[in-house]
PDBML (XML) file of the C-alpha atoms, coordinates in Angstrom:
<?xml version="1.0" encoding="UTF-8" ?>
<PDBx:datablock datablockName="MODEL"
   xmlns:PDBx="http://pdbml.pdb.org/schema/pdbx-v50.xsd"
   xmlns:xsi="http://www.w3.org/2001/XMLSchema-instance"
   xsi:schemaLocation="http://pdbml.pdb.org/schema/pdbx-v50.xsd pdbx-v50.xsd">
   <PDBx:atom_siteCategory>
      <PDBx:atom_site id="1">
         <PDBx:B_iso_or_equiv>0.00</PDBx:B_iso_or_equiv>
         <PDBx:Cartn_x>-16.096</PDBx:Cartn_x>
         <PDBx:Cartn_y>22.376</PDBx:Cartn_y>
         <PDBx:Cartn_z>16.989</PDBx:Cartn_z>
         <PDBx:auth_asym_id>A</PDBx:auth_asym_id>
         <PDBx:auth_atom_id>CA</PDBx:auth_atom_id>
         <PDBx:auth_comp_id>UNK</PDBx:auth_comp_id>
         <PDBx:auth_seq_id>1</PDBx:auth_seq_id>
         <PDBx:group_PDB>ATOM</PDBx:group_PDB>
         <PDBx:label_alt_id xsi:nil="true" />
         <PDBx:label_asym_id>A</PDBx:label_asym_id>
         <PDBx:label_atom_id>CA</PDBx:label_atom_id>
         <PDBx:label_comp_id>UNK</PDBx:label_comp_id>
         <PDBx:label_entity_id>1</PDBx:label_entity_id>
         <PDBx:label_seq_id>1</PDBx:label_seq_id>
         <PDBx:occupancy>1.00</PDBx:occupancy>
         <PDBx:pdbx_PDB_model_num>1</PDBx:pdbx_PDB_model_num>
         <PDBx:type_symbol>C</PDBx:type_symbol>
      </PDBx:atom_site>
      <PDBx:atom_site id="2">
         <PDBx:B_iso_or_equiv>0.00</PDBx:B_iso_or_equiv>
         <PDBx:Cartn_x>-13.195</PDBx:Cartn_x>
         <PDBx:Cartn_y>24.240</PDBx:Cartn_y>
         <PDBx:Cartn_z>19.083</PDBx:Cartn_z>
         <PDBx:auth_asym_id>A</PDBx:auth_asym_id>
         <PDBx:auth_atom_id>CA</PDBx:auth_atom_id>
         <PDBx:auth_comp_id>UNK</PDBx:auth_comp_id>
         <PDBx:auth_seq_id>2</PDBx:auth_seq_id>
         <PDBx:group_PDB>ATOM</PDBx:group_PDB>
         <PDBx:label_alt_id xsi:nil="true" />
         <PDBx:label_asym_id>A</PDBx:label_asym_id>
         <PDBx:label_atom_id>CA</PDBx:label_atom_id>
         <PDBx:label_comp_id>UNK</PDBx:label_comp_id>
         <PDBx:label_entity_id>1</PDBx:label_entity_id>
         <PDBx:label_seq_id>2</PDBx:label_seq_id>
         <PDBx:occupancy>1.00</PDBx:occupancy>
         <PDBx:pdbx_PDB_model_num>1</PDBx:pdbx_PDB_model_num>
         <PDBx:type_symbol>C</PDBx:type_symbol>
      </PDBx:atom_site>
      <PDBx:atom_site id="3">
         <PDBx:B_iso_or_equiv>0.00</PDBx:B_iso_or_equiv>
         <PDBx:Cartn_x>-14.737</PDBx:Cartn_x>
         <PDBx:Cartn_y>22.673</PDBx:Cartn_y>
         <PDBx:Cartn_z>22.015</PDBx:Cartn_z>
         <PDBx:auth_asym_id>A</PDBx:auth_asym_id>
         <PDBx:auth_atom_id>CA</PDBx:auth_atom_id>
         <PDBx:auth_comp_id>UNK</PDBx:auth_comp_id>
         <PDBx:auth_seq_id>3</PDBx:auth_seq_id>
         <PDBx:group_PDB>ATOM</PDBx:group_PDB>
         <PDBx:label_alt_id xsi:nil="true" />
         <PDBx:label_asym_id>A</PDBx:label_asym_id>
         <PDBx:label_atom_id>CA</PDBx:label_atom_id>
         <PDBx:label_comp_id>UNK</PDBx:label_comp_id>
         <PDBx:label_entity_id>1</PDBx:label_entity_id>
         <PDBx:label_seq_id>3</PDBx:label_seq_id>
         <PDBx:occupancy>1.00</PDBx:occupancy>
         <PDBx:pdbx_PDB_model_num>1</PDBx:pdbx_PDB_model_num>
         <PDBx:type_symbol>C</PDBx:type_symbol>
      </PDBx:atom_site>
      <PDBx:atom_site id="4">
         <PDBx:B_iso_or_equiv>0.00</PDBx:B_iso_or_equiv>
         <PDBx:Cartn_x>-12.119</PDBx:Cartn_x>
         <PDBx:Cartn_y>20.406</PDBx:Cartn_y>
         <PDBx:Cartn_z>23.627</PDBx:Cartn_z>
         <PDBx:auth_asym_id>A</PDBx:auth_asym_id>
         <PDBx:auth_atom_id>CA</PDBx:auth_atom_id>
         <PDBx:auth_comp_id>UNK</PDBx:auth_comp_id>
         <PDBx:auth_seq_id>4</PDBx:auth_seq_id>
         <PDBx:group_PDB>ATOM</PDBx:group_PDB>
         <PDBx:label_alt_id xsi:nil="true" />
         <PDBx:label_asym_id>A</PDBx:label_asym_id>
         <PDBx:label_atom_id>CA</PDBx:label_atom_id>
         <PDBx:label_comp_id>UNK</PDBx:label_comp_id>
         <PDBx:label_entity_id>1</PDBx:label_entity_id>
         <PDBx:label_seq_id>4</PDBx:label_seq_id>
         <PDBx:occupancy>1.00</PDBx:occupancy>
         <PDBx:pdbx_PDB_model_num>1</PDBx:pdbx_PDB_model_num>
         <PDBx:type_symbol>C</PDBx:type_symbol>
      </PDBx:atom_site>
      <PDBx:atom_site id="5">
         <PDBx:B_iso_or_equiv>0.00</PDBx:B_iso_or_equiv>
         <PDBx:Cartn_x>-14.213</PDBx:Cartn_x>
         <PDBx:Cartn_y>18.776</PDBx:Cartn_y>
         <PDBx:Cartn_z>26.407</PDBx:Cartn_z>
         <PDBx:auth_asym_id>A</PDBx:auth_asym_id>
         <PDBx:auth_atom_id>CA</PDBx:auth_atom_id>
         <PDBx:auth_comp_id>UNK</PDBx:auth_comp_id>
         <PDBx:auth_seq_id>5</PDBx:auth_seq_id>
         <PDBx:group_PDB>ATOM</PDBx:group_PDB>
         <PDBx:label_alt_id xsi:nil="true" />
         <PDBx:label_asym_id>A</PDBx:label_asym_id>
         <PDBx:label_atom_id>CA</PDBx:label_atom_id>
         <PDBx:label_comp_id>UNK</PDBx:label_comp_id>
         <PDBx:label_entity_id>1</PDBx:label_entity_id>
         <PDBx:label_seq_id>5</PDBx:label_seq_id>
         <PDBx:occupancy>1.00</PDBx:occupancy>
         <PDBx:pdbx_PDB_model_num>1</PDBx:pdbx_PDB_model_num>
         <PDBx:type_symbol>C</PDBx:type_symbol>
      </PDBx:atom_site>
      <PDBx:atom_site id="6">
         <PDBx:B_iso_or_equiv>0.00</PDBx:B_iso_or_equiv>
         <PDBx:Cartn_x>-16.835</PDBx:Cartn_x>
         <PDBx:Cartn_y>17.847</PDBx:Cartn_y>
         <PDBx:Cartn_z>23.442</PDBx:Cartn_z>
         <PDBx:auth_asym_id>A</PDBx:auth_asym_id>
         <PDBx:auth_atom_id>CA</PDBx:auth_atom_id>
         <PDBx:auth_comp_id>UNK</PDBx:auth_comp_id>
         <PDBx:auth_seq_id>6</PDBx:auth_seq_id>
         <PDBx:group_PDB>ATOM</PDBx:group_PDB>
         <PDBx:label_alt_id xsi:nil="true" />
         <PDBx:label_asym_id>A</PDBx:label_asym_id>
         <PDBx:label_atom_id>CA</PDBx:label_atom_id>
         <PDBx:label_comp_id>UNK</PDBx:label_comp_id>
         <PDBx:label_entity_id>1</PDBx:label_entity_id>
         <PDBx:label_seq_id>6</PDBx:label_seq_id>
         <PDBx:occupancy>1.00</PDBx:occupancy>
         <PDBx:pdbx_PDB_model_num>1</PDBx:pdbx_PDB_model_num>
         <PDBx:type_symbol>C</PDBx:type_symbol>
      </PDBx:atom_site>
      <PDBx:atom_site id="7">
         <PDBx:B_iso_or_equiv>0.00</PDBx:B_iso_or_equiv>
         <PDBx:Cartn_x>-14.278</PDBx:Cartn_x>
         <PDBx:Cartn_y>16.617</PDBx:Cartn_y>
         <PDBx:Cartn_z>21.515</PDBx:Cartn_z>
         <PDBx:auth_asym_id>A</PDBx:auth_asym_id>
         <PDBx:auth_atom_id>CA</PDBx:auth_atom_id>
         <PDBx:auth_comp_id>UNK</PDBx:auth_comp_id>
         <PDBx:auth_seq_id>7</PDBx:auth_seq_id>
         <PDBx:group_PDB>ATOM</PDBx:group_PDB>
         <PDBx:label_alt_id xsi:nil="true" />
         <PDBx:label_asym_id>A</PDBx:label_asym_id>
         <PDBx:label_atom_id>CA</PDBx:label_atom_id>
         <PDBx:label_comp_id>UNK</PDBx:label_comp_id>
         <PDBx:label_entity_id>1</PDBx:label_entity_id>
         <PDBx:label_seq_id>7</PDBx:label_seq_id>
         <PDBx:occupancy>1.00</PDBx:occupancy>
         <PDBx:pdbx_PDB_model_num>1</PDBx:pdbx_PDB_model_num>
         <PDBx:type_symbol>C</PDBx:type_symbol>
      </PDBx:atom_site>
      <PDBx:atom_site id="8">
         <PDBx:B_iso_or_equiv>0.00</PDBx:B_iso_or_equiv>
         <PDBx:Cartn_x>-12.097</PDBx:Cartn_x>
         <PDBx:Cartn_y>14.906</PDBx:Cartn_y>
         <PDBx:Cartn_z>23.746</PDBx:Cartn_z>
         <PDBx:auth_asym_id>A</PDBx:auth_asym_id>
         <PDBx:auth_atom_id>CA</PDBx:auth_atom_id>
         <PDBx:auth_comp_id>UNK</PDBx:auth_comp_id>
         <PDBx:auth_seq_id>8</PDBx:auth_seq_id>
         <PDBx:group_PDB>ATOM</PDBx:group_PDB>
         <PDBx:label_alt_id xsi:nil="true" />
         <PDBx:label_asym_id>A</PDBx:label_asym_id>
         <PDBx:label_atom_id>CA</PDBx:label_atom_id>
         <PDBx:label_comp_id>UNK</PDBx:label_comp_id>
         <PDBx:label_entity_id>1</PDBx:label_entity_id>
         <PDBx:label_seq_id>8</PDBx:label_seq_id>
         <PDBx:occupancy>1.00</PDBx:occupancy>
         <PDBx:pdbx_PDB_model_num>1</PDBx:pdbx_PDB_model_num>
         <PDBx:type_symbol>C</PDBx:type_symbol>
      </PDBx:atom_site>
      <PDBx:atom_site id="9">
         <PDBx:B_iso_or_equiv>0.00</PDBx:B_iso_or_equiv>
         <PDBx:Cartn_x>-14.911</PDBx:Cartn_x>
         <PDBx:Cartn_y>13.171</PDBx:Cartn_y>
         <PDBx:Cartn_z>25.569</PDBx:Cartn_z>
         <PDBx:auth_asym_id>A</PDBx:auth_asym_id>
         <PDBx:auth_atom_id>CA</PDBx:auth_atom_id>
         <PDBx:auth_comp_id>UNK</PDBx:auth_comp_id>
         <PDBx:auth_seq_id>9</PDBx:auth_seq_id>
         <PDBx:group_PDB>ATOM</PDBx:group_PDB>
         <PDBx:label_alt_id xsi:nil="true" />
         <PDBx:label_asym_id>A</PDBx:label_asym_id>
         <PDBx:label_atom_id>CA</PDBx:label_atom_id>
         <PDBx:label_comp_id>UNK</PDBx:label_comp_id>
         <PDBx:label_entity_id>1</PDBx:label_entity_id>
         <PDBx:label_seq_id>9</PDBx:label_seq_id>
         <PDBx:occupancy>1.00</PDBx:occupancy>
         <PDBx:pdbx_PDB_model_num>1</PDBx:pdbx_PDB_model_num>
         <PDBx:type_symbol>C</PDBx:type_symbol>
      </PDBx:atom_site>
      <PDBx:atom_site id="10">
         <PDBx:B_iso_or_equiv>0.00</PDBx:B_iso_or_equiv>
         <PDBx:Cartn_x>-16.331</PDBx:Cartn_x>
         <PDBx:Cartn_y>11.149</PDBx:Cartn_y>
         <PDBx:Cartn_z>22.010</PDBx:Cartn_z>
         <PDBx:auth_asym_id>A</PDBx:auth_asym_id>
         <PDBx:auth_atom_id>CA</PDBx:auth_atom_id>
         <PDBx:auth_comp_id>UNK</PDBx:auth_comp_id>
         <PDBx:auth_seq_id>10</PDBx:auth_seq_id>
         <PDBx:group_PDB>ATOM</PDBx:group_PDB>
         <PDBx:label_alt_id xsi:nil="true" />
         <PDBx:label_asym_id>A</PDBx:label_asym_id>
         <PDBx:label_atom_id>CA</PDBx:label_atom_id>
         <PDBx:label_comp_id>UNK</PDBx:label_comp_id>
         <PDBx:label_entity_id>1</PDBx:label_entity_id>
         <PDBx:label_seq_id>10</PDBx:label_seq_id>
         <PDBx:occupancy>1.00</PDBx:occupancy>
         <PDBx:pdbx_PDB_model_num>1</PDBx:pdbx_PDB_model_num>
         <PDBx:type_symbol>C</PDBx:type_symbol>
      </PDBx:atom_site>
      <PDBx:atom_site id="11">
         <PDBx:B_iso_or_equiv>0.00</PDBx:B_iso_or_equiv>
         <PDBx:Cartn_x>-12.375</PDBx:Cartn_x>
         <PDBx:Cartn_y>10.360</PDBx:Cartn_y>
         <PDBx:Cartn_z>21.700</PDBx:Cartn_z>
         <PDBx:auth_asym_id>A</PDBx:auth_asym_id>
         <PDBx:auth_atom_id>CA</PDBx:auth_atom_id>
         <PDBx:auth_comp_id>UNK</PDBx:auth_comp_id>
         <PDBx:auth_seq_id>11</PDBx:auth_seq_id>
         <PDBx:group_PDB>ATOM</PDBx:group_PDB>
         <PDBx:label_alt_id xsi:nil="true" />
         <PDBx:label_asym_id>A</PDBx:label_asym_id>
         <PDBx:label_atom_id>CA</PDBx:label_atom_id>
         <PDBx:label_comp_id>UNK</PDBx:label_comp_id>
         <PDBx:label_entity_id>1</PDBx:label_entity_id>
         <PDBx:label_seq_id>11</PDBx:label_seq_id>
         <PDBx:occupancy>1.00</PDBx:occupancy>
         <PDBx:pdbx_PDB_model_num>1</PDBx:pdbx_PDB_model_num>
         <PDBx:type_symbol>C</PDBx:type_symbol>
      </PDBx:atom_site>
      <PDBx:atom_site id="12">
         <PDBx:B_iso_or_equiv>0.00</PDBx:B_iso_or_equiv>
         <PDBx:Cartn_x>-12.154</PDBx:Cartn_x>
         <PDBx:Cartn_y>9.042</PDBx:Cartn_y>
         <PDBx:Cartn_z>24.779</PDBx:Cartn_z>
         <PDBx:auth_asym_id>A</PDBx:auth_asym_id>
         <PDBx:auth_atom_id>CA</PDBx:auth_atom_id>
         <PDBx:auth_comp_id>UNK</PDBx:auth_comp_id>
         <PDBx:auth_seq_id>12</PDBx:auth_seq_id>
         <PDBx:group_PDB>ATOM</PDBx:group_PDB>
         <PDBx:label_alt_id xsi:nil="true" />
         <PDBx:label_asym_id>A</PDBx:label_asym_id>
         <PDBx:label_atom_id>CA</PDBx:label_atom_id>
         <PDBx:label_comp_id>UNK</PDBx:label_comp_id>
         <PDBx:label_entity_id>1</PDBx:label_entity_id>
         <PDBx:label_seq_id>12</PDBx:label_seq_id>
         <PDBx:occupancy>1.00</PDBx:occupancy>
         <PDBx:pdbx_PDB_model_num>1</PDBx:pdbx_PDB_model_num>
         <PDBx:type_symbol>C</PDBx:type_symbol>
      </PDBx:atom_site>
      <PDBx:atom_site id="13">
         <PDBx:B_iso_or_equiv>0.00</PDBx:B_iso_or_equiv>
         <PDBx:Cartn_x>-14.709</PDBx:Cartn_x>
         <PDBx:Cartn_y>6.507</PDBx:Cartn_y>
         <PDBx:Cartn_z>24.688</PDBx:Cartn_z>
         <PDBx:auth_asym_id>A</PDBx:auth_asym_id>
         <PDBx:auth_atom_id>CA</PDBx:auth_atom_id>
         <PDBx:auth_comp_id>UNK</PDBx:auth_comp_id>
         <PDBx:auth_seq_id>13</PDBx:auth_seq_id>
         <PDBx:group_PDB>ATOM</PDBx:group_PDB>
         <PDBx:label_alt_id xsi:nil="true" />
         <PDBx:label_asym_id>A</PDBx:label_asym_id>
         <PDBx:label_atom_id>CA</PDBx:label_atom_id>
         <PDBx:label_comp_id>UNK</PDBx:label_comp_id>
         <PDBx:label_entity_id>1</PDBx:label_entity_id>
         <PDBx:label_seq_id>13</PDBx:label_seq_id>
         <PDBx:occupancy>1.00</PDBx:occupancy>
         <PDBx:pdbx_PDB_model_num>1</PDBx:pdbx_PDB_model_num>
         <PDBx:type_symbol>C</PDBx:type_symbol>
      </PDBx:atom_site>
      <PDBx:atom_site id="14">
         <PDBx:B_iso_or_equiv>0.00</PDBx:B_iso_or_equiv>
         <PDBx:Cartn_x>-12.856</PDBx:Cartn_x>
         <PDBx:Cartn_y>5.013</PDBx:Cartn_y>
         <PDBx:Cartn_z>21.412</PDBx:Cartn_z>
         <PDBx:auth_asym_id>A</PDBx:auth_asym_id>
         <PDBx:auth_atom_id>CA</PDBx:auth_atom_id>
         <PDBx:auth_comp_id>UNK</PDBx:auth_comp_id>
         <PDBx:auth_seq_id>14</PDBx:auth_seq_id>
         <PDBx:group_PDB>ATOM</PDBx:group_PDB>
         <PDBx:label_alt_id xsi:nil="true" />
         <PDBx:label_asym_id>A</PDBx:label_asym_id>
         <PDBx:label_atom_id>CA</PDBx:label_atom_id>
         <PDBx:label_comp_id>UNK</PDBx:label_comp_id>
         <PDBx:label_entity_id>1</PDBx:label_entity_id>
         <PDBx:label_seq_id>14</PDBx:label_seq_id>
         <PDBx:occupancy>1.00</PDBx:occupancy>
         <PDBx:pdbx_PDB_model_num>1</PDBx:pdbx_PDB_model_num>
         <PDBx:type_symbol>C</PDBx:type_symbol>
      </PDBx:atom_site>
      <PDBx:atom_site id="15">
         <PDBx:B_iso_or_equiv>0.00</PDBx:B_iso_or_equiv>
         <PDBx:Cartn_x>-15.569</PDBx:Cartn_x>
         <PDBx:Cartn_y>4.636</PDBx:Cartn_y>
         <PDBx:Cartn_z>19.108</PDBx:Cartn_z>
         <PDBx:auth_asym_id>A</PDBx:auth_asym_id>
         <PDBx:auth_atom_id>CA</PDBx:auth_atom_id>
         <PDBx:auth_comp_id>UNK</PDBx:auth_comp_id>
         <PDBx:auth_seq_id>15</PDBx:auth_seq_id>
         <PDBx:group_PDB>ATOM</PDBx:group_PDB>
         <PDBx:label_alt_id xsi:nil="true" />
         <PDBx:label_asym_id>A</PDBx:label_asym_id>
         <PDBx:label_atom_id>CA</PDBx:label_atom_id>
         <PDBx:label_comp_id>UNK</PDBx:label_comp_id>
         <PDBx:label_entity_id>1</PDBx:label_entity_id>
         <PDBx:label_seq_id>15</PDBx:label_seq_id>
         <PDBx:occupancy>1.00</PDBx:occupancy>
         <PDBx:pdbx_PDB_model_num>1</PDBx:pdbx_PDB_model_num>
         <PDBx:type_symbol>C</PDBx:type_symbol>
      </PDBx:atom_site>
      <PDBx:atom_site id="16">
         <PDBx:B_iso_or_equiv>0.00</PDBx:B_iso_or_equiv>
         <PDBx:Cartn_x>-14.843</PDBx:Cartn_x>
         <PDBx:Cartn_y>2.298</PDBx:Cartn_y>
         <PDBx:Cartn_z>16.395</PDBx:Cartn_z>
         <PDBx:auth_asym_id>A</PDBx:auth_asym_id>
         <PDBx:auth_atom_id>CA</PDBx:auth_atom_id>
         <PDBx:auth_comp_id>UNK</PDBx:auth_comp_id>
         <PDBx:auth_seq_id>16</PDBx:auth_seq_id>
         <PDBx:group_PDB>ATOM</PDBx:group_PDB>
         <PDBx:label_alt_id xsi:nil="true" />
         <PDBx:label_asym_id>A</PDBx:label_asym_id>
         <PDBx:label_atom_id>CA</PDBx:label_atom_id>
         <PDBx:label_comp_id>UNK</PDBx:label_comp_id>
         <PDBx:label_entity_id>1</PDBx:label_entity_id>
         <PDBx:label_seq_id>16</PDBx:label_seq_id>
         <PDBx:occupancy>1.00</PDBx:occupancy>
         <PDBx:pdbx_PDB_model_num>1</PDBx:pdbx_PDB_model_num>
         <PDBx:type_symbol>C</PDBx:type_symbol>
      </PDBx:atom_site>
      <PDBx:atom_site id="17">
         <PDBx:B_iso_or_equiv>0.00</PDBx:B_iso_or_equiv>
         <PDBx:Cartn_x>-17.220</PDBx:Cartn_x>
         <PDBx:Cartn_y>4.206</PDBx:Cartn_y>
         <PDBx:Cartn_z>13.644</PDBx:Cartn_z>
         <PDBx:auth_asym_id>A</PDBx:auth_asym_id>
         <PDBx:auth_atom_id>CA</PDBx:auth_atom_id>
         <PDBx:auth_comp_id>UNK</PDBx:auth_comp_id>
         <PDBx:auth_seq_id>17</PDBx:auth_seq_id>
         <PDBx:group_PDB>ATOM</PDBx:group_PDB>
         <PDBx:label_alt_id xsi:nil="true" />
         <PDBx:label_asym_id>A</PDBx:label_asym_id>
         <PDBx:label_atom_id>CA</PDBx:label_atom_id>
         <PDBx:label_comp_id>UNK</PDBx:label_comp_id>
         <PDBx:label_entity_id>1</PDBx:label_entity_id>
         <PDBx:label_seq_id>17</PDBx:label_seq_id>
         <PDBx:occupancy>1.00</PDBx:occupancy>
         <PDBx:pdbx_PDB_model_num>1</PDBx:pdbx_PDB_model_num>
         <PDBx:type_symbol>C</PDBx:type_symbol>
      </PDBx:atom_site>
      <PDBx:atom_site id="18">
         <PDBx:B_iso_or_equiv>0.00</PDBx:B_iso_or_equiv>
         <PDBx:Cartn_x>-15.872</PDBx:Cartn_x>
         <PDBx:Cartn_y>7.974</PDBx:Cartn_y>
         <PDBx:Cartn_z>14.149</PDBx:Cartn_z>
         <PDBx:auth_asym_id>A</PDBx:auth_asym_id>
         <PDBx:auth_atom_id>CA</PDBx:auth_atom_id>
         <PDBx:auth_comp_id>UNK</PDBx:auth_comp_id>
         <PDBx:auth_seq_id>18</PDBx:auth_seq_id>
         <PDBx:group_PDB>ATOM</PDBx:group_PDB>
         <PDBx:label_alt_id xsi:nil="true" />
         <PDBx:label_asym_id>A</PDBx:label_asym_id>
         <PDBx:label_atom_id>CA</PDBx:label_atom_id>
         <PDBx:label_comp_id>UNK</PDBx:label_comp_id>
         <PDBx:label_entity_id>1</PDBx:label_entity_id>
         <PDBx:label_seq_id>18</PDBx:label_seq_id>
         <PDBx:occupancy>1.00</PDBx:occupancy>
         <PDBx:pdbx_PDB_model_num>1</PDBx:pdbx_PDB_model_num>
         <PDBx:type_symbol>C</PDBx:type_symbol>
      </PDBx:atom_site>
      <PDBx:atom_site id="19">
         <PDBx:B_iso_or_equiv>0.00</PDBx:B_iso_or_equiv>
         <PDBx:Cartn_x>-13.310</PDBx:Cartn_x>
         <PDBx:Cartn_y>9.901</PDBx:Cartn_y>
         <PDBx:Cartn_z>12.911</PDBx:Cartn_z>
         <PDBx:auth_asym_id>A</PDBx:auth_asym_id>
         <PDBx:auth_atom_id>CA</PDBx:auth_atom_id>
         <PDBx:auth_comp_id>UNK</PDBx:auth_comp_id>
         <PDBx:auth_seq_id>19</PDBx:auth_seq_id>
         <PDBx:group_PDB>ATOM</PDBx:group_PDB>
         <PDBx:label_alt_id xsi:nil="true" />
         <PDBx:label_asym_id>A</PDBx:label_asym_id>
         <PDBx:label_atom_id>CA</PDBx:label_atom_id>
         <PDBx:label_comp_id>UNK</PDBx:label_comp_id>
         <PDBx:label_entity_id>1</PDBx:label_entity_id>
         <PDBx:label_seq_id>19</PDBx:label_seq_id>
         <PDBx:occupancy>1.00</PDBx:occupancy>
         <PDBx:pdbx_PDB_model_num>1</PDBx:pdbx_PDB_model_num>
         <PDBx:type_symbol>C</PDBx:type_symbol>
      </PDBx:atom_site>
      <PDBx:atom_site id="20">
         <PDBx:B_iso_or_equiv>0.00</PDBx:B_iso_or_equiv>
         <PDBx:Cartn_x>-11.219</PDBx:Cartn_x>
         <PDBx:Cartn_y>12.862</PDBx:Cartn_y>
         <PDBx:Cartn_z>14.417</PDBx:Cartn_z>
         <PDBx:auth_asym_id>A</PDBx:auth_asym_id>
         <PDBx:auth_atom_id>CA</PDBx:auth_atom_id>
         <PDBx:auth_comp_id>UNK</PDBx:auth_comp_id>
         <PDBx:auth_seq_id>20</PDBx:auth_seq_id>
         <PDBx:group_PDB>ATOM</PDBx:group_PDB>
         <PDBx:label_alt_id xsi:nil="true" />
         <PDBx:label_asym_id>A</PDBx:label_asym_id>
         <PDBx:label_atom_id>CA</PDBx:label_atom_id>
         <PDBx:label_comp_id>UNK</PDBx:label_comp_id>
         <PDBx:label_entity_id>1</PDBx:label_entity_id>
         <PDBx:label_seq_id>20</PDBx:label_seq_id>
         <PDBx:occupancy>1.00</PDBx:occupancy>
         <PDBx:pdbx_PDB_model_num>1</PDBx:pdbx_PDB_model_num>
         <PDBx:type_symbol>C</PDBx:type_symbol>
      </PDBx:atom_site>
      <PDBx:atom_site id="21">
         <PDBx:B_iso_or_equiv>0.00</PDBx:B_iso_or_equiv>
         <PDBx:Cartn_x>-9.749</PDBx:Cartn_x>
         <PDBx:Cartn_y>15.515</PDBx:Cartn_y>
         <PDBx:Cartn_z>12.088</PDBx:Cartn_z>
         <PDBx:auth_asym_id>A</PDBx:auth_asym_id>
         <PDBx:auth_atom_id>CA</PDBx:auth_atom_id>
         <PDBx:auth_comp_id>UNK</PDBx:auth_comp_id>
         <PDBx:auth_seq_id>21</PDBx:auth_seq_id>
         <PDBx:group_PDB>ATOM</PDBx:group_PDB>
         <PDBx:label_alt_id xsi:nil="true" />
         <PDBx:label_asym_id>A</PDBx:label_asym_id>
         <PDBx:label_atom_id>CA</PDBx:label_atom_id>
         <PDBx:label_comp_id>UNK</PDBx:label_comp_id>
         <PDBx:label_entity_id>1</PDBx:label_entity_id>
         <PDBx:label_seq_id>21</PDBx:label_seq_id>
         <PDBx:occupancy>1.00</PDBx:occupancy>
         <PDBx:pdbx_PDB_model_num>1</PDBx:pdbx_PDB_model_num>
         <PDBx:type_symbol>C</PDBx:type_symbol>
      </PDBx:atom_site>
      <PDBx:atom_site id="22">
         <PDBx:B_iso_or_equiv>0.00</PDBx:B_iso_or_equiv>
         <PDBx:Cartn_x>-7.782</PDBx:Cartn_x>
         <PDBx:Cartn_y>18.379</PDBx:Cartn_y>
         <PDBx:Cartn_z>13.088</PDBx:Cartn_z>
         <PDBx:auth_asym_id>A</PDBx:auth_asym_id>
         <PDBx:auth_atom_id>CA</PDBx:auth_atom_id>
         <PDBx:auth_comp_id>UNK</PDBx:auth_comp_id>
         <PDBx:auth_seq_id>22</PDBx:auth_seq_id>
         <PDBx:group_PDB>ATOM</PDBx:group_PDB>
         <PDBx:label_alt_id xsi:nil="true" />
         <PDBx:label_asym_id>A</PDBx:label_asym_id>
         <PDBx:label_atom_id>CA</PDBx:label_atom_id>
         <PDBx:label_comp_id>UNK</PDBx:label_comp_id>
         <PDBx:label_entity_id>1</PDBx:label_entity_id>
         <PDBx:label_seq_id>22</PDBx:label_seq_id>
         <PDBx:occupancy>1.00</PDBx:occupancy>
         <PDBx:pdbx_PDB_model_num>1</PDBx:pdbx_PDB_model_num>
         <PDBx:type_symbol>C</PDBx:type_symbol>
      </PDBx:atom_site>
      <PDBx:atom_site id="23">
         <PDBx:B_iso_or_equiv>0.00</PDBx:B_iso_or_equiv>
         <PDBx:Cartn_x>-6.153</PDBx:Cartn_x>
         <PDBx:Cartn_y>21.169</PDBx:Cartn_y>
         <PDBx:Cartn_z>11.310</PDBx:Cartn_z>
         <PDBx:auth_asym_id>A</PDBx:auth_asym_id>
         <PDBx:auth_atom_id>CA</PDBx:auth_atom_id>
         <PDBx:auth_comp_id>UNK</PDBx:auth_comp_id>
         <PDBx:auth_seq_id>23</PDBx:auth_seq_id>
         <PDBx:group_PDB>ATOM</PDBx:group_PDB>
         <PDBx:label_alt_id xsi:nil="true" />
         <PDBx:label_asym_id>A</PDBx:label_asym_id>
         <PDBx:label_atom_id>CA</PDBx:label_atom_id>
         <PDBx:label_comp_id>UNK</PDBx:label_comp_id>
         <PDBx:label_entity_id>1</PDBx:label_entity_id>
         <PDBx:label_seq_id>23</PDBx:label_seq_id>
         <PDBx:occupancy>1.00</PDBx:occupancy>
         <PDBx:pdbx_PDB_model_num>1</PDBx:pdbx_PDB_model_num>
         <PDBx:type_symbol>C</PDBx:type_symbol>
      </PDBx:atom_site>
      <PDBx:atom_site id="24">
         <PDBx:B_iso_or_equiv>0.00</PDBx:B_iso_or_equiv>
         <PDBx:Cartn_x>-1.976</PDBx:Cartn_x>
         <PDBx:Cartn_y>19.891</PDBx:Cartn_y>
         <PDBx:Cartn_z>10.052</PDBx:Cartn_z>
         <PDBx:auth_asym_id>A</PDBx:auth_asym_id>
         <PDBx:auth_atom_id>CA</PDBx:auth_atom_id>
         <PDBx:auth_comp_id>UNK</PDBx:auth_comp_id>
         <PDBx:auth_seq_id>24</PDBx:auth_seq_id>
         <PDBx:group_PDB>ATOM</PDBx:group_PDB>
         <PDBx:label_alt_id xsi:nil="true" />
         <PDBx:label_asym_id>A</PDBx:label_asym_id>
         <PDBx:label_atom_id>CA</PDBx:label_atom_id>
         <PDBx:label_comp_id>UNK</PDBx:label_comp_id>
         <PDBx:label_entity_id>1</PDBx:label_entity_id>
         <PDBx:label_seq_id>24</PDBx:label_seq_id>
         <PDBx:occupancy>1.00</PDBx:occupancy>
         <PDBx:pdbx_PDB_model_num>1</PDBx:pdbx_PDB_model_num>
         <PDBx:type_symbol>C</PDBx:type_symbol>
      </PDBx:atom_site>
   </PDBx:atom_siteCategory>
</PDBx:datablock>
């Protein structure tokens, strides 16, 4: 996804079991 709010809100809560990958 390109959506930050989506994306930033499953980082924010820190899950141990997922993974965040962005483009170098």
């Amino acid at each position: 996804t390109h959506i930050y709010e989506l994306a930033h809100g499953f980082y924010e809560k820190r899950l141990a079991t997922a993974i965040f990958l962005r483009a170098e």
